[in-house]
PDB file of N, CA and C in Angstrom:
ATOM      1  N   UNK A   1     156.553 160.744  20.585  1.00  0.00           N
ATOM      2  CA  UNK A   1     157.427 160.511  19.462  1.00  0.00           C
ATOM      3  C   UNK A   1     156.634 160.566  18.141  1.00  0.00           C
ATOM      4  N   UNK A   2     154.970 159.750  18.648  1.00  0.00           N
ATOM      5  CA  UNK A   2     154.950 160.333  17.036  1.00  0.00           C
ATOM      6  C   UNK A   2     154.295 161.171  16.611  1.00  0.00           C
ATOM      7  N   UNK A   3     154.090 162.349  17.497  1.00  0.00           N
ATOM      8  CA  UNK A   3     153.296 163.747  17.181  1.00  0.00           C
ATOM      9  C   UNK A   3     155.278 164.313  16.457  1.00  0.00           C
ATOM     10  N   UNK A   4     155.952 164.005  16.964  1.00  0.00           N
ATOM     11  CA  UNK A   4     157.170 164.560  16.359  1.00  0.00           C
ATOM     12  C   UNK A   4     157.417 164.106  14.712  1.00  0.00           C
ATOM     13  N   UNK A   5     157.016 162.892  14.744  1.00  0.00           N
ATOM     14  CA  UNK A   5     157.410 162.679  13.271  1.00  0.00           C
ATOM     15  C   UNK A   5     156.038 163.349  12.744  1.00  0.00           C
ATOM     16  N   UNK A   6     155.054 163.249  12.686  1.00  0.00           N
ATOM     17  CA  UNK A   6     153.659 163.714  11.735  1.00  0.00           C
ATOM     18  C   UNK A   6     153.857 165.522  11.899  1.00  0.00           C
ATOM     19  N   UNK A   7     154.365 166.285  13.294  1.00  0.00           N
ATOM     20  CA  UNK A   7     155.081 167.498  12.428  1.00  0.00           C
ATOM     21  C   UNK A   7     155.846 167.613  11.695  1.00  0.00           C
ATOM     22  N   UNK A   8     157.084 166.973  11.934  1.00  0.00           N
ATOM     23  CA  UNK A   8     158.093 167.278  11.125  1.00  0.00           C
ATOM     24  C   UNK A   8     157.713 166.753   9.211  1.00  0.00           C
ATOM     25  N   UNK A   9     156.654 165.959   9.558  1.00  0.00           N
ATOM     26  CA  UNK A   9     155.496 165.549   8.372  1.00  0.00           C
ATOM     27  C   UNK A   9     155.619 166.646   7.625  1.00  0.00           C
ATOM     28  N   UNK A  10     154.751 166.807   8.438  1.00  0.00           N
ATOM     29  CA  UNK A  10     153.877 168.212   7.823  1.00  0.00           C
ATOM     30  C   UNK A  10     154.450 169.535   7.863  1.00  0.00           C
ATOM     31  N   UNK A  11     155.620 170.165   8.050  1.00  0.00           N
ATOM     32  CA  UNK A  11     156.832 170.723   7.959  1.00  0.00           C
ATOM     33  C   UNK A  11     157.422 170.297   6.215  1.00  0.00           C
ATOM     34  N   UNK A  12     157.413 169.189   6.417  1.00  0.00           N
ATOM     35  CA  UNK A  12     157.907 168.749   4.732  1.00  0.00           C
ATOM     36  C   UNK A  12     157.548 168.992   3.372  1.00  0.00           C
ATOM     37  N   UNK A  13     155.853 168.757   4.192  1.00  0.00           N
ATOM     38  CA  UNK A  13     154.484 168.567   3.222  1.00  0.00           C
ATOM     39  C   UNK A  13     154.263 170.004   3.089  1.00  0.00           C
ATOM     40  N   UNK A  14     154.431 171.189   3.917  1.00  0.00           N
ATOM     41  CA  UNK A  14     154.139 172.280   3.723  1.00  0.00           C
ATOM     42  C   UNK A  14     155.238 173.065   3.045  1.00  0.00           C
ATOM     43  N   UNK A  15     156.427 172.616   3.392  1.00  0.00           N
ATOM     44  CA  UNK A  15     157.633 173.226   2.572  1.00  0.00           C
ATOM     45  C   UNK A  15     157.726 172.966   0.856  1.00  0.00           C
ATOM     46  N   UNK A  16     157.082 171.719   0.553  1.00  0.00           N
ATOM     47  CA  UNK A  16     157.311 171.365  -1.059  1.00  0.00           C
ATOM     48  C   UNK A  16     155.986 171.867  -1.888  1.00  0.00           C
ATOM     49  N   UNK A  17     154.991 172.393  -0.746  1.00  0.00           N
ATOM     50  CA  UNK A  17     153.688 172.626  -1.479  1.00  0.00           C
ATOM     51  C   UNK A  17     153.959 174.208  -2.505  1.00  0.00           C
ATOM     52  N   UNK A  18     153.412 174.274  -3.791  1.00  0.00           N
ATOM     53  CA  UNK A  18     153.867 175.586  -4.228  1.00  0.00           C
ATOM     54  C   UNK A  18     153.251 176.723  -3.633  1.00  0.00           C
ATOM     55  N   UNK A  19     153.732 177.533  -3.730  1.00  0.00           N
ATOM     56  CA  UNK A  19     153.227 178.955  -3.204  1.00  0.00           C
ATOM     57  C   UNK A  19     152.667 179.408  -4.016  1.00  0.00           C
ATOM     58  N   UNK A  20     151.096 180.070  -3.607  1.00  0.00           N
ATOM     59  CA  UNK A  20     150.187 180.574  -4.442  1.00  0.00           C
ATOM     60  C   UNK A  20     149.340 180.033  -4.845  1.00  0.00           C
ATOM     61  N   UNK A  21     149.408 178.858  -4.610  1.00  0.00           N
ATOM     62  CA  UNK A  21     148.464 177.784  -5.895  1.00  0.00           C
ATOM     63  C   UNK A  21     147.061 178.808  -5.756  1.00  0.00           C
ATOM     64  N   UNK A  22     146.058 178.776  -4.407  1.00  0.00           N
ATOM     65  CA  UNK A  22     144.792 179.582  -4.419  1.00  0.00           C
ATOM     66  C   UNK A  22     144.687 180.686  -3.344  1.00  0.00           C
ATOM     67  N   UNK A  23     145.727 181.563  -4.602  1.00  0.00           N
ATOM     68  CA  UNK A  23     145.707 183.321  -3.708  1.00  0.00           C
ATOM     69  C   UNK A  23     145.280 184.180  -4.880  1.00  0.00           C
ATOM     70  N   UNK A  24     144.352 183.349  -5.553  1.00  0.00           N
ATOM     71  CA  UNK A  24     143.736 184.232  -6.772  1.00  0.00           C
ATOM     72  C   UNK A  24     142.177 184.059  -6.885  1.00  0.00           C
ATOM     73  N   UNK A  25     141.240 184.750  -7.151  1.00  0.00           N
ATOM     74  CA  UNK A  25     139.618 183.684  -8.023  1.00  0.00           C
ATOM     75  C   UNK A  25     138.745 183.737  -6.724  1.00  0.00           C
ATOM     76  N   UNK A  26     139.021 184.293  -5.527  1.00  0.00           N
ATOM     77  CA  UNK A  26     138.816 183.832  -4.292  1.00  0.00           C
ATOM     78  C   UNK A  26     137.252 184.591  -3.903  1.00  0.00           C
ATOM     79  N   UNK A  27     137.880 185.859  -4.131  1.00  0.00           N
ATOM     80  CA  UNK A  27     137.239 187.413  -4.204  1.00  0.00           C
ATOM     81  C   UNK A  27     135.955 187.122  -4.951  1.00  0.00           C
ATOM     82  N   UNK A  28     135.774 186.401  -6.281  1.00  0.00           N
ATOM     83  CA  UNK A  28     134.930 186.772  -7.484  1.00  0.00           C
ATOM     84  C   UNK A  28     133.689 185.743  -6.761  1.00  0.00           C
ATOM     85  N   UNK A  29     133.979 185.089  -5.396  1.00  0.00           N
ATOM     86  CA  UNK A  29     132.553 183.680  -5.174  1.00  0.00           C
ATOM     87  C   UNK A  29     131.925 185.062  -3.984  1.00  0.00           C
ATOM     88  N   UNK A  30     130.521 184.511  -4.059  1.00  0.00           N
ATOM     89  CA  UNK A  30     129.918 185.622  -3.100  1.00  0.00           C
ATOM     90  C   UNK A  30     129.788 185.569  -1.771  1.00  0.00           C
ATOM     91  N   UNK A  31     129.783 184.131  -1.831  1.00  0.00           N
ATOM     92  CA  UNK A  31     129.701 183.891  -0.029  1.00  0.00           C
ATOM     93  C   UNK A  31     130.994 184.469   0.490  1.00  0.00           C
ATOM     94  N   UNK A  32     131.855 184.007  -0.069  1.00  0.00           N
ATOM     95  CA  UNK A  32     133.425 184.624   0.199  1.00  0.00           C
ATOM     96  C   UNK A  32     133.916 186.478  -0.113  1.00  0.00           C
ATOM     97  N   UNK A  33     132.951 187.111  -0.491  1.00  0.00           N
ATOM     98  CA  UNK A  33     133.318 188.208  -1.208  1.00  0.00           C
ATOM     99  C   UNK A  33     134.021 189.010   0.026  1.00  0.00           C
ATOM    100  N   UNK A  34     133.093 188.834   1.922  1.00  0.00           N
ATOM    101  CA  UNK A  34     133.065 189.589   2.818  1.00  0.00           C
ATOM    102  C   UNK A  34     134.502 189.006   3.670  1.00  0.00           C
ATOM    103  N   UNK A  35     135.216 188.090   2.989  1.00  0.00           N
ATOM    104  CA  UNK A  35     135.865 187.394   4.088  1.00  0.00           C
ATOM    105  C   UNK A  35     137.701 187.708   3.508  1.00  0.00           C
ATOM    106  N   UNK A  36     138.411 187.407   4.365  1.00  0.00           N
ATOM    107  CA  UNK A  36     139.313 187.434   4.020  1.00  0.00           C
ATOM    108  C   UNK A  36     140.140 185.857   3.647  1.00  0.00           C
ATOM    109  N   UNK A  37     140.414 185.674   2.582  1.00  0.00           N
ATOM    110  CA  UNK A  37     141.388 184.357   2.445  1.00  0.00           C
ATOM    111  C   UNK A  37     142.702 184.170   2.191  1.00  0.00           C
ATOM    112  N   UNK A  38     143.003 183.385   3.349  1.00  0.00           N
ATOM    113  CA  UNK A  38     144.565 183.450   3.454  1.00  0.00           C
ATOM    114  C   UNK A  38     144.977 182.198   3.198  1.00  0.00           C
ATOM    115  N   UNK A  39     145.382 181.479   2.258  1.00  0.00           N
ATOM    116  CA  UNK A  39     145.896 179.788   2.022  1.00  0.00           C
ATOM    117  C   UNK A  39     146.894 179.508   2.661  1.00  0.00           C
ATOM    118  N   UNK A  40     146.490 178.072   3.216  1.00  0.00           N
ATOM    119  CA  UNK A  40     147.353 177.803   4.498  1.00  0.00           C
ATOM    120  C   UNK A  40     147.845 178.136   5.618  1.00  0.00           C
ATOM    121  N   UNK A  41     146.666 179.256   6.442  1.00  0.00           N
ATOM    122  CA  UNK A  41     146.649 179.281   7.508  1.00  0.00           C
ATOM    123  C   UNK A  41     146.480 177.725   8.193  1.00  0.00           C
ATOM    124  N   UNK A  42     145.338 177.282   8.288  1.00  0.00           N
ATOM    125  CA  UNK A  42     144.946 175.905   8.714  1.00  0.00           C
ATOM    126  C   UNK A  42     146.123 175.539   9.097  1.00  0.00           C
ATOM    127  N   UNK A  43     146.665 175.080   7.595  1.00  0.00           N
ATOM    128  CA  UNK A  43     148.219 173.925   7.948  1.00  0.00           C
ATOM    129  C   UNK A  43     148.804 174.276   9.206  1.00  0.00           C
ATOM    130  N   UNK A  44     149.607 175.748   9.435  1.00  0.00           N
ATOM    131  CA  UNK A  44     150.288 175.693   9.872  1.00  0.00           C
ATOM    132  C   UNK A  44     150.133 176.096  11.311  1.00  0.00           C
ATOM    133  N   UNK A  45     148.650 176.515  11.792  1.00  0.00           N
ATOM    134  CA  UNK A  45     148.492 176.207  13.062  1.00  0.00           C
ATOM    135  C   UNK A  45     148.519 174.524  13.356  1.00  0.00           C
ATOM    136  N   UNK A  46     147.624 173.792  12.472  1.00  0.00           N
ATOM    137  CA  UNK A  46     148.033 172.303  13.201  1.00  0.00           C
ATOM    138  C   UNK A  46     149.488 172.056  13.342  1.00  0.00           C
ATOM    139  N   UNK A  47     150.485 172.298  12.128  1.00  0.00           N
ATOM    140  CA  UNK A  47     151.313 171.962  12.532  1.00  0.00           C
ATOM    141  C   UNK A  47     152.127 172.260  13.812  1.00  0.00           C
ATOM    142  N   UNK A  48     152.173 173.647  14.168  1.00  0.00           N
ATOM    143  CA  UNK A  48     152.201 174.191  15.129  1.00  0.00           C
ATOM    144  C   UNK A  48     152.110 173.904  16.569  1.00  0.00           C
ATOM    145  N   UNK A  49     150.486 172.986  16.435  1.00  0.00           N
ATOM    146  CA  UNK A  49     149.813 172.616  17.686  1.00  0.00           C
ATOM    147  C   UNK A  49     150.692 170.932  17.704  1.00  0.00           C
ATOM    148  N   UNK A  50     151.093 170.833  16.690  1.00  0.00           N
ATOM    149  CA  UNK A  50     151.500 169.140  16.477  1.00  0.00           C
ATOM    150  C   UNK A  50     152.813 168.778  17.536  1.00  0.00           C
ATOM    151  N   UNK A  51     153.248 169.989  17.053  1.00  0.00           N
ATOM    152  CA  UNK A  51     155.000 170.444  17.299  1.00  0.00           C
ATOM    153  C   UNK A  51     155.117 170.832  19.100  1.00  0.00           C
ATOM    154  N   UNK A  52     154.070 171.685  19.478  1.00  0.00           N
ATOM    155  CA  UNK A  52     153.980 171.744  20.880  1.00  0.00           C
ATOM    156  C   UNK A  52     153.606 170.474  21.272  1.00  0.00           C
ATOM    157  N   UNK A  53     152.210 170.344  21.110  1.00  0.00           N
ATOM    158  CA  UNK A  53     152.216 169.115  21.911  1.00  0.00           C
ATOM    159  C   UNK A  53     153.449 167.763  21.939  1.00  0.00           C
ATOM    160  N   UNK A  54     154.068 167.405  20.938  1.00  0.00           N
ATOM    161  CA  UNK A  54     155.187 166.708  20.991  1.00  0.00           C
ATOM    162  C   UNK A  54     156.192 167.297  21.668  1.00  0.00           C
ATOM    163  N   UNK A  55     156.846 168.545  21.706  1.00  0.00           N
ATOM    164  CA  UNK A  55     157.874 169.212  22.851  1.00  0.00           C
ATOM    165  C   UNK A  55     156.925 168.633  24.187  1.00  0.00           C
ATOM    166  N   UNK A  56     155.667 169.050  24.023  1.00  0.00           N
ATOM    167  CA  UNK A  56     155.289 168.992  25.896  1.00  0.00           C
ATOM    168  C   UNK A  56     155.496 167.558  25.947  1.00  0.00           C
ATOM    169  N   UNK A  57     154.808 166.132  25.254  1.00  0.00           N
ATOM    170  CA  UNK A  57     154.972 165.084  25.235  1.00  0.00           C
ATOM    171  C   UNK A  57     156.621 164.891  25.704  1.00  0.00           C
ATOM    172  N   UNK A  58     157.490 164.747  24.909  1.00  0.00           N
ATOM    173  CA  UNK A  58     159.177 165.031  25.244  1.00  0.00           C
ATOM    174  C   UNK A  58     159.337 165.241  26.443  1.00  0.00           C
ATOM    175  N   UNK A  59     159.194 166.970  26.875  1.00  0.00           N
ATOM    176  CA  UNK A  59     159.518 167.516  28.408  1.00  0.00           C
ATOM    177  C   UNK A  59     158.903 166.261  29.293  1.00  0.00           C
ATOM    178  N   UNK A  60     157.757 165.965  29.099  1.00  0.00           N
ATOM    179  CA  UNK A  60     156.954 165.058  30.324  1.00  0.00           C
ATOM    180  C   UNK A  60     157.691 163.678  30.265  1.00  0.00           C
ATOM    181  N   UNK A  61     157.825 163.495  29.398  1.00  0.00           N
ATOM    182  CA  UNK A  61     158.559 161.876  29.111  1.00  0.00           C
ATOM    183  C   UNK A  61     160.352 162.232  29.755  1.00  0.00           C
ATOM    184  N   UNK A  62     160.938 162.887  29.788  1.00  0.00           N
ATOM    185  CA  UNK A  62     162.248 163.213  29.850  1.00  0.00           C
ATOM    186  C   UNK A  62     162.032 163.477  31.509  1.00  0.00           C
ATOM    187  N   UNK A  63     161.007 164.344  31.970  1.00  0.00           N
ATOM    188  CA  UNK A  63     161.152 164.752  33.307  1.00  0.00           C
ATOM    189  C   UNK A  63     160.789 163.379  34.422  1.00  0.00           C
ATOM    190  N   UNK A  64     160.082 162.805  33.556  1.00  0.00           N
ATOM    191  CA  UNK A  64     159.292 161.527  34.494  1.00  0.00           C
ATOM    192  C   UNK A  64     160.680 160.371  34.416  1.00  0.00           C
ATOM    193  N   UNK A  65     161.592 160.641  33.419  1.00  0.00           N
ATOM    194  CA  UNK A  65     162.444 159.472  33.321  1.00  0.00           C
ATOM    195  C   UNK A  65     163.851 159.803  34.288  1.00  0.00           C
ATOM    196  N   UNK A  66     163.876 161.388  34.194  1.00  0.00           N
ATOM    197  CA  UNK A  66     164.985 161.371  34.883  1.00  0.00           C
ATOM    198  C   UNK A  66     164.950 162.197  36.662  1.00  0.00           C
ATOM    199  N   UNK A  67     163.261 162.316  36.769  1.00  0.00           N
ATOM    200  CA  UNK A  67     163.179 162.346  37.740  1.00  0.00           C
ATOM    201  C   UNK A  67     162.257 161.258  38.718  1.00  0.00           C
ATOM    202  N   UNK A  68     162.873 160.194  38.540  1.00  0.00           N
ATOM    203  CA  UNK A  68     162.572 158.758  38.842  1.00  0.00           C
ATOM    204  C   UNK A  68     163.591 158.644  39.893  1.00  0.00           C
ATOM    205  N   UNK A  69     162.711 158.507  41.304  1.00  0.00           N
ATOM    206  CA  UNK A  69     163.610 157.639  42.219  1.00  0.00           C
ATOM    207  C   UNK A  69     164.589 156.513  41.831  1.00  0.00           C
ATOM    208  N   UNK A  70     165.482 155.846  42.263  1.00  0.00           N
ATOM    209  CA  UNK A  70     165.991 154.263  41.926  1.00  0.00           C
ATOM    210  C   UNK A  70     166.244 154.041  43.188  1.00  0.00           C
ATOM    211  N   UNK A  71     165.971 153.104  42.881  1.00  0.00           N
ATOM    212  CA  UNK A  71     166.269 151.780  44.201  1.00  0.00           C
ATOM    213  C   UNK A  71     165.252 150.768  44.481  1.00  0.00           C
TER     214      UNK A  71
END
């Protein structure tokens, strides 16, 4: 449950962030000259990884509850 809320977090946090802020200036540093930079890749694999692992968390919690013997 709470890998679900800290994606849906960060789903929020990534939706209100502006676009572009550093897709400029990137090129002109030298260590960076050979590389490619893409802003906010990072984010949105974690979020990504946040979001699976909470579905798998879910499935496992849902399968263990309703595939529970009784008696």
């Amino acid at each position: 449950m709470l890998s679900i809320v800290v994606g849906a977090g960060m789903i929020a946090w990534v939706l209100t962030r502006p676009v572009g802020y550093a897709s400029f200036g990137w090129f002109a540093y030298a260590p960076l000259s050979d590389t490619a930079f893409v802003p906010g890749t990072s984010r949105w694999v974690l979020m990504w990884v946040l979001f699976g692992l909470g579905t798998l968390l879910v499935g496992l919690g849902a399968g263990f509850l309703l595939g529970r013997r009784r008696g």
